[in-house]
Each structure stands twice: as C-alpha cells, then as structure tokens.
C-alpha atoms as a PDB file:
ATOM      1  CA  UNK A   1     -26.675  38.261 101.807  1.00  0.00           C
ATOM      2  CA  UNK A   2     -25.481  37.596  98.368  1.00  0.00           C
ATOM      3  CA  UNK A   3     -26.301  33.953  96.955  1.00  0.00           C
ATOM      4  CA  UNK A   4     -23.158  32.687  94.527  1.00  0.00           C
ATOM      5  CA  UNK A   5     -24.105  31.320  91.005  1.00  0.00           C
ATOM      6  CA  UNK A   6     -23.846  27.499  90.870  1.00  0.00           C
ATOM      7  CA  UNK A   7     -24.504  27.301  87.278  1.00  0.00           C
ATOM      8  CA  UNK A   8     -22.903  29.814  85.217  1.00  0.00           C
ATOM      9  CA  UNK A   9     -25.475  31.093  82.688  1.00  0.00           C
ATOM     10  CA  UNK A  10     -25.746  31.172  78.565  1.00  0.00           C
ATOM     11  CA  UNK A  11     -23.589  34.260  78.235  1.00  0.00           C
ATOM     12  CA  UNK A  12     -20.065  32.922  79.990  1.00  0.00           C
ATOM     13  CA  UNK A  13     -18.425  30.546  79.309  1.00  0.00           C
ATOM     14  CA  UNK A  14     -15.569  28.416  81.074  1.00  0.00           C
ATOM     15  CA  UNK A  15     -12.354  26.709  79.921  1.00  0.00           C
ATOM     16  CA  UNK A  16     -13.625  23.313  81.579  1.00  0.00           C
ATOM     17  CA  UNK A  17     -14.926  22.307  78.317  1.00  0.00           C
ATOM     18  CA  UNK A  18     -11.896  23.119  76.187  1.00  0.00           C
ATOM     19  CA  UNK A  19      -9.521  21.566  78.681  1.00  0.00           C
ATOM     20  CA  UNK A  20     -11.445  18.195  78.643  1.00  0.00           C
ATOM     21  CA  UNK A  21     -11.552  18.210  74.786  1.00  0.00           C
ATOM     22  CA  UNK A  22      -7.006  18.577  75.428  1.00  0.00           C
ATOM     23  CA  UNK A  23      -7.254  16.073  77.612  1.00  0.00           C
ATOM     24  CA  UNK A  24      -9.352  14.031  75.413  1.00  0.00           C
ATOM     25  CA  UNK A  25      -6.632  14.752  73.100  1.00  0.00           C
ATOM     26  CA  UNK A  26      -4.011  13.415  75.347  1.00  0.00           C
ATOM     27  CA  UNK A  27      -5.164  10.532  76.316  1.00  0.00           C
ATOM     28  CA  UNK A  28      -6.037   9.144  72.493  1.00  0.00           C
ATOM     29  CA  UNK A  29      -2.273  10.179  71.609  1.00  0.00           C
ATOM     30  CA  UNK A  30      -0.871   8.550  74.572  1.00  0.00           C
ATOM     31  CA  UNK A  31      -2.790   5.242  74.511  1.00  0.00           C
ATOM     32  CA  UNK A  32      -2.117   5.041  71.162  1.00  0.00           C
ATOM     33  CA  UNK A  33       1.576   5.954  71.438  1.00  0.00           C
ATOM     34  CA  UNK A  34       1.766   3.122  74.079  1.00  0.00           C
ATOM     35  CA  UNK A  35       0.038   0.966  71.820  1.00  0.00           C
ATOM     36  CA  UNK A  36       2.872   0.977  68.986  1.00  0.00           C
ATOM     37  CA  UNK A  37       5.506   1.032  71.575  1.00  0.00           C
ATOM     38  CA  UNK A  38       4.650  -2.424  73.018  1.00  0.00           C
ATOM     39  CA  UNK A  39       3.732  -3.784  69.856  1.00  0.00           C
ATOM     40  CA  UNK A  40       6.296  -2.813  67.391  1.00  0.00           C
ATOM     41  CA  UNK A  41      10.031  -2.733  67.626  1.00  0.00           C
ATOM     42  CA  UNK A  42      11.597   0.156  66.323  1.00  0.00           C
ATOM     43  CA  UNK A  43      11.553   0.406  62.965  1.00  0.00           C
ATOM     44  CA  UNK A  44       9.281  -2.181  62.105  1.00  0.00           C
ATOM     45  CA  UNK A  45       6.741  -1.250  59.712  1.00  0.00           C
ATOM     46  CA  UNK A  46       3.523  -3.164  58.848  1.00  0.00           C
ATOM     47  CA  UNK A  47       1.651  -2.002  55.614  1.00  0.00           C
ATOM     48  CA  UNK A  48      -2.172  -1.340  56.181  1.00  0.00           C
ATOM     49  CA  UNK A  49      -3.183   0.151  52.245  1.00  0.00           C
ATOM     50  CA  UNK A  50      -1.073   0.620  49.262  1.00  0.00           C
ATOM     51  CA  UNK A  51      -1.275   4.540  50.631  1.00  0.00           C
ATOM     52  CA  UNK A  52      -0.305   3.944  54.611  1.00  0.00           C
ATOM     53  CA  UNK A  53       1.688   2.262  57.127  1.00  0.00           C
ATOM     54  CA  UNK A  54       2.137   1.752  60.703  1.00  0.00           C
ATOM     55  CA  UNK A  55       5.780   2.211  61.823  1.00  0.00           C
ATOM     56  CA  UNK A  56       7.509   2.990  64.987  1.00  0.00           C
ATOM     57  CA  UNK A  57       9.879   6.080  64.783  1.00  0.00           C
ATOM     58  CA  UNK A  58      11.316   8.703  67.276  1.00  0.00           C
ATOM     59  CA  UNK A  59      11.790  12.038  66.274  1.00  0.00           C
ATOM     60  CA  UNK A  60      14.312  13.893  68.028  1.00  0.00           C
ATOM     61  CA  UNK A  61      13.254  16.971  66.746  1.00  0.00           C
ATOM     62  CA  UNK A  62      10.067  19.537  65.654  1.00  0.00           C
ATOM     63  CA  UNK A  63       8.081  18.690  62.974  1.00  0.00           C
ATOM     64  CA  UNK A  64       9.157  16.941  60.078  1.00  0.00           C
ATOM     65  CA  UNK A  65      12.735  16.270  62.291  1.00  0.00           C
ATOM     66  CA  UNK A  66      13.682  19.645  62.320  1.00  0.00           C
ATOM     67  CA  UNK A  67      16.930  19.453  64.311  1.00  0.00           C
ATOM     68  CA  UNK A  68      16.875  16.104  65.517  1.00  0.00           C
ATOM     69  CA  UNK A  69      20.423  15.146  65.120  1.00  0.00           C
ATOM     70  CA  UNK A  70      21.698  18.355  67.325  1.00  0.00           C
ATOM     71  CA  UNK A  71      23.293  16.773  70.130  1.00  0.00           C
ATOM     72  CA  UNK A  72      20.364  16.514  72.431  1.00  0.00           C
ATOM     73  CA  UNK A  73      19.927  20.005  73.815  1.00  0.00           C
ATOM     74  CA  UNK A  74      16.804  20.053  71.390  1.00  0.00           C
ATOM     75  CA  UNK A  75      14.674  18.041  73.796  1.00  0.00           C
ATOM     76  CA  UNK A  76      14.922  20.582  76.785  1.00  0.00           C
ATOM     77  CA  UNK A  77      14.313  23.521  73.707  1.00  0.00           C
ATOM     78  CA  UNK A  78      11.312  21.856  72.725  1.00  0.00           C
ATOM     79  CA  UNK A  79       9.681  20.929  75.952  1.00  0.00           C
ATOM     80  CA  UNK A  80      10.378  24.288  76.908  1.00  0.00           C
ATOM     81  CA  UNK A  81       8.213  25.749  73.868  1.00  0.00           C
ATOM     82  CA  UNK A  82       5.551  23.185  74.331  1.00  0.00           C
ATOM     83  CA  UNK A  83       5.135  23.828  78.168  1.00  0.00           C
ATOM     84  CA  UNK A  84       4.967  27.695  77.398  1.00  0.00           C
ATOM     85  CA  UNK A  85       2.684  27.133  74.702  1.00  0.00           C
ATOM     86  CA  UNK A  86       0.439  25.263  76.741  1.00  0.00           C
ATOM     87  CA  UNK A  87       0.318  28.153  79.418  1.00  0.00           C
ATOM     88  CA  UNK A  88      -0.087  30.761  76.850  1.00  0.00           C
ATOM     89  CA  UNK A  89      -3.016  28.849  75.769  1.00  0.00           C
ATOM     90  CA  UNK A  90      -4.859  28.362  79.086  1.00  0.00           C
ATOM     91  CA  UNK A  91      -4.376  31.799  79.287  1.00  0.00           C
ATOM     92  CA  UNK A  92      -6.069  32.334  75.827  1.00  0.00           C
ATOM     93  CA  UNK A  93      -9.128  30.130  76.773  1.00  0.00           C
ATOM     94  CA  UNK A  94      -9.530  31.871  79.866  1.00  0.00           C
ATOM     95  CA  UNK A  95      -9.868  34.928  77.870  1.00  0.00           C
ATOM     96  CA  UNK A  96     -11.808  33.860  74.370  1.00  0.00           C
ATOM     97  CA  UNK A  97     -13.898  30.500  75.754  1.00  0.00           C
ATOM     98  CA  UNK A  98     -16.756  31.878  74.716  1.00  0.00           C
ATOM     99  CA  UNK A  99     -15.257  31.815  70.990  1.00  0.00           C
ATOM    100  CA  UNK A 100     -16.139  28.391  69.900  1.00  0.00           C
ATOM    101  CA  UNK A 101     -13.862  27.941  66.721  1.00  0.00           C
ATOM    102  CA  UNK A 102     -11.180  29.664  68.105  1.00  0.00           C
ATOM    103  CA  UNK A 103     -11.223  27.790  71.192  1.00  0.00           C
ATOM    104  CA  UNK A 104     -11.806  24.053  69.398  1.00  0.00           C
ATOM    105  CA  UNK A 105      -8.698  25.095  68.068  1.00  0.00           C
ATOM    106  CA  UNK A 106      -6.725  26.300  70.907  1.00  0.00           C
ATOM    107  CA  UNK A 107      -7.834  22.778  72.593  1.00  0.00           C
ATOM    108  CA  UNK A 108      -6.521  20.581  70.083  1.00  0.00           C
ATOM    109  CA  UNK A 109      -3.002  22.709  69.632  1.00  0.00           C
ATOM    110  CA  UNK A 110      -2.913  22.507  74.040  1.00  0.00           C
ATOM    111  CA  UNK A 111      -3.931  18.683  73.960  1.00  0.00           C
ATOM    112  CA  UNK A 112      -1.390  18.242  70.941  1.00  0.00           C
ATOM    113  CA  UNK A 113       1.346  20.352  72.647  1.00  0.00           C
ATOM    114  CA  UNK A 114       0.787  18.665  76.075  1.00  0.00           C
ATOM    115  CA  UNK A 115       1.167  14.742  74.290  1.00  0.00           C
ATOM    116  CA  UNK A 116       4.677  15.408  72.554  1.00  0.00           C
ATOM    117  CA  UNK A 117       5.918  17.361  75.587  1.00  0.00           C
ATOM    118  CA  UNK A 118       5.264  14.303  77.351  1.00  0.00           C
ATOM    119  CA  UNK A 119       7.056  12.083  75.143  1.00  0.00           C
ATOM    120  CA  UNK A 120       9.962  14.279  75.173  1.00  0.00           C
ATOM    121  CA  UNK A 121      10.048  13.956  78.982  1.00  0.00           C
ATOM    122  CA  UNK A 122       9.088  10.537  79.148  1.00  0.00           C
ATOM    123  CA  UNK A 123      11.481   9.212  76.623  1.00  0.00           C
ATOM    124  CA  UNK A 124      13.580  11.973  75.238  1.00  0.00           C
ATOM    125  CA  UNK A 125      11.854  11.777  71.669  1.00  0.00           C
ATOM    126  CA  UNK A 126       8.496  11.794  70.200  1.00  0.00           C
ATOM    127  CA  UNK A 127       6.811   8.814  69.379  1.00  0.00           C
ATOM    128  CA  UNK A 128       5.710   9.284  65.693  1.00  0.00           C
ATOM    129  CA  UNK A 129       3.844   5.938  63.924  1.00  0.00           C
ATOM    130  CA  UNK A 130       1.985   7.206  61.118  1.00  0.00           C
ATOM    131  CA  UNK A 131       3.189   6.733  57.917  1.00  0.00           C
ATOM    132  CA  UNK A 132       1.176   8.290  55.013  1.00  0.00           C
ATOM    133  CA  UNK A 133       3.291   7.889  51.298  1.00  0.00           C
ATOM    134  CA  UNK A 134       2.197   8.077  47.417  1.00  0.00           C
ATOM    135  CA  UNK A 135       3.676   6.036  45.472  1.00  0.00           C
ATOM    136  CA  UNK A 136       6.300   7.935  43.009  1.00  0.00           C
ATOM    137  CA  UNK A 137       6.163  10.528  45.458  1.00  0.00           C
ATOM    138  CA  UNK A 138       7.927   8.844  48.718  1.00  0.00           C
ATOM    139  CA  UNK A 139       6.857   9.038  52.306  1.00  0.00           C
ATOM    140  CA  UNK A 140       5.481  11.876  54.010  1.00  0.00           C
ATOM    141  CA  UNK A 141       7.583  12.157  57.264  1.00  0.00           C
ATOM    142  CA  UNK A 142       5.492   9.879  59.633  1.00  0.00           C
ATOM    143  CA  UNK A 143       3.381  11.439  62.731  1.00  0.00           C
ATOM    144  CA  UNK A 144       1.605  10.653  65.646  1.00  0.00           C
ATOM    145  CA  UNK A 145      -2.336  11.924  66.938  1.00  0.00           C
ATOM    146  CA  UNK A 146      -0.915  14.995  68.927  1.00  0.00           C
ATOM    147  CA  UNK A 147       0.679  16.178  65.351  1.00  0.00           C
ATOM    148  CA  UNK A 148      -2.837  15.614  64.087  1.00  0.00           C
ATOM    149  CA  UNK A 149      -4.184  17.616  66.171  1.00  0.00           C
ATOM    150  CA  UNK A 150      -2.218  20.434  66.074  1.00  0.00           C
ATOM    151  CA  UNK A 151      -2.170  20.577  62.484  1.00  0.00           C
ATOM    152  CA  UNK A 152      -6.353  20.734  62.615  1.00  0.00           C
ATOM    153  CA  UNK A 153      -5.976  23.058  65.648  1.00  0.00           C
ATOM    154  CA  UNK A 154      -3.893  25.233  62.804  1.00  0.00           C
ATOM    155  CA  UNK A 155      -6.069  24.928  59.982  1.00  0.00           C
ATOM    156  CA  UNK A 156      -8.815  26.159  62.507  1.00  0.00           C
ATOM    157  CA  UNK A 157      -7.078  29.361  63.384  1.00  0.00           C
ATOM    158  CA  UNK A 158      -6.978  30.159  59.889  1.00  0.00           C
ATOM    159  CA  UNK A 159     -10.329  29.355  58.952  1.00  0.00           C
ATOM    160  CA  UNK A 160     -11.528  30.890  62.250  1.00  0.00           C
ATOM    161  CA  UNK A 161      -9.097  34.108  60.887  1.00  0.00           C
ATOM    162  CA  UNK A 162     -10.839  34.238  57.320  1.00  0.00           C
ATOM    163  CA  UNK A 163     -14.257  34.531  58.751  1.00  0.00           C
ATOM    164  CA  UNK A 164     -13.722  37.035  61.211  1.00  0.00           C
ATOM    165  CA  UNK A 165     -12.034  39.189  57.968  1.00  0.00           C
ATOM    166  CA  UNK A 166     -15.157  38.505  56.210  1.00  0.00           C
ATOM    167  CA  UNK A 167     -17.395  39.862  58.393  1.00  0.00           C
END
C-alpha cells in the first residue's frame, strides 16, 4: 500500500504561500479603501506633509485614468483583464512557486489585480486615495495599495529578469 505525503518536502513547493501573501494584499487595500470611503467625502483632501495627501478619488479608468471618461464600457474591459490576469497568474504560480522572486512578484500583481477588480465590481470605479505631489512639479495622479503593489510586483519582474540575464 502506498502511504500519501502529508508534508510536502524542501524541493516543491505550493502556491498556498503566494496566494495568502495576494490575499494579504487584498485585504490591506480593501480595509483601507473602506477606510477613506467612510471617512472622506469625495473629493475632500486632508494634507498629511508638505509632499502628500489623503484624498478620495475614483478612477474610471487604468492607471493614471487612462480612458476613464469613455462612456462606461471601460469597467467591464478592465475587470475583464484583471480577472484573466489573475487566472493567468495562478496558473504561473502553479508552475514557478518554487521561484521565490518571481513568485513575490506574481503575488503582489494577483493581490493588486484582484483589489481594483473588486472595486470595479463593487462600485464601478477604483477607489484611489493617495496623493503624492512636489511642489513646482504638481500632483502625481493619486493611487490606492493594490496600485502599490502592482507597481513593486513590476519592478520585481524586472529585477528578477536582470539577474537571471546575469547569470
């Protein structure tokens, strides 16, 4: 009779990790999404350091409101991309878990994904609330944790990229 393996040993690996870093990911952007909604109206915008704000926006669009004023037919576009992003990435975790950098950043571009496609289905936008600006310079278009993470989830792909050319 052949006994199963309750513990998976050193050499694989599993997703479970990775997804609970995506859902970590979630569940910071969404409390903190809730946060803003209940205590700012939108708008409002309350000055933390000469550099930041907090304000409550909706983007309609991709990053930095890329199509937002297009009717509306942009929120079914983009949930559709974020939902097949998100299953193109399980799939990639399934297949590279074992490939730590690669996979931190597959997690936080699947947690990231995940928390805007729920705004867009919960409220037909995304909640954005960070407001980063210089001044002389002007405001940098204001984002929310899930944009954070994707943007470090990015930054790892390429830095994951440049050391597997370098080897």
């Amino acid at each position: 009779m052949a006994t199963k393996k309750i513990f998976p040993t050193k050499s694989s690996s599993s997703i479970t990790p990775w997804l609970g870093i995506a859902t970590l990911i979630i569940l910071i952007d969404q409390l903190t999404k809730i946060t803003i909604n209940k205590t700012f109206q939108y708008g409002e915008e309350k000055v933390i350091t000469s550099f930041f704000n907090l304000v409550l926006a909706y983007n309609k669009g991709a990053a930095f409101s890329f199509l937002s004023n297009s009717g509306g037919w942009q929120r079914y576009f983009f949930t559709a991309i974020g939902i097949g992003a998100a299953v193109f990435i399980i799939y990639l975790l399934k297949k590279h878990s074992a490939q730590r950098m690669f996979a931190w950043a597959l997690s936080l571009v699947l947690g990231g994904a995940i928390g805007n496609v729920i705004d867009r289905l919960l409220y037909g936008h995304v909640v954005d609330f960070l407001d980063f600006h210089w001044p002389g310079l002007g405001h940098f278009p204001a984002f929310n944790v899930a944009d954070s993470a994707i943007c470090i989830g990015a930054a790892l792909f390429i830095l994951d990229e440049l050391r597997r050319v370098n080897k």
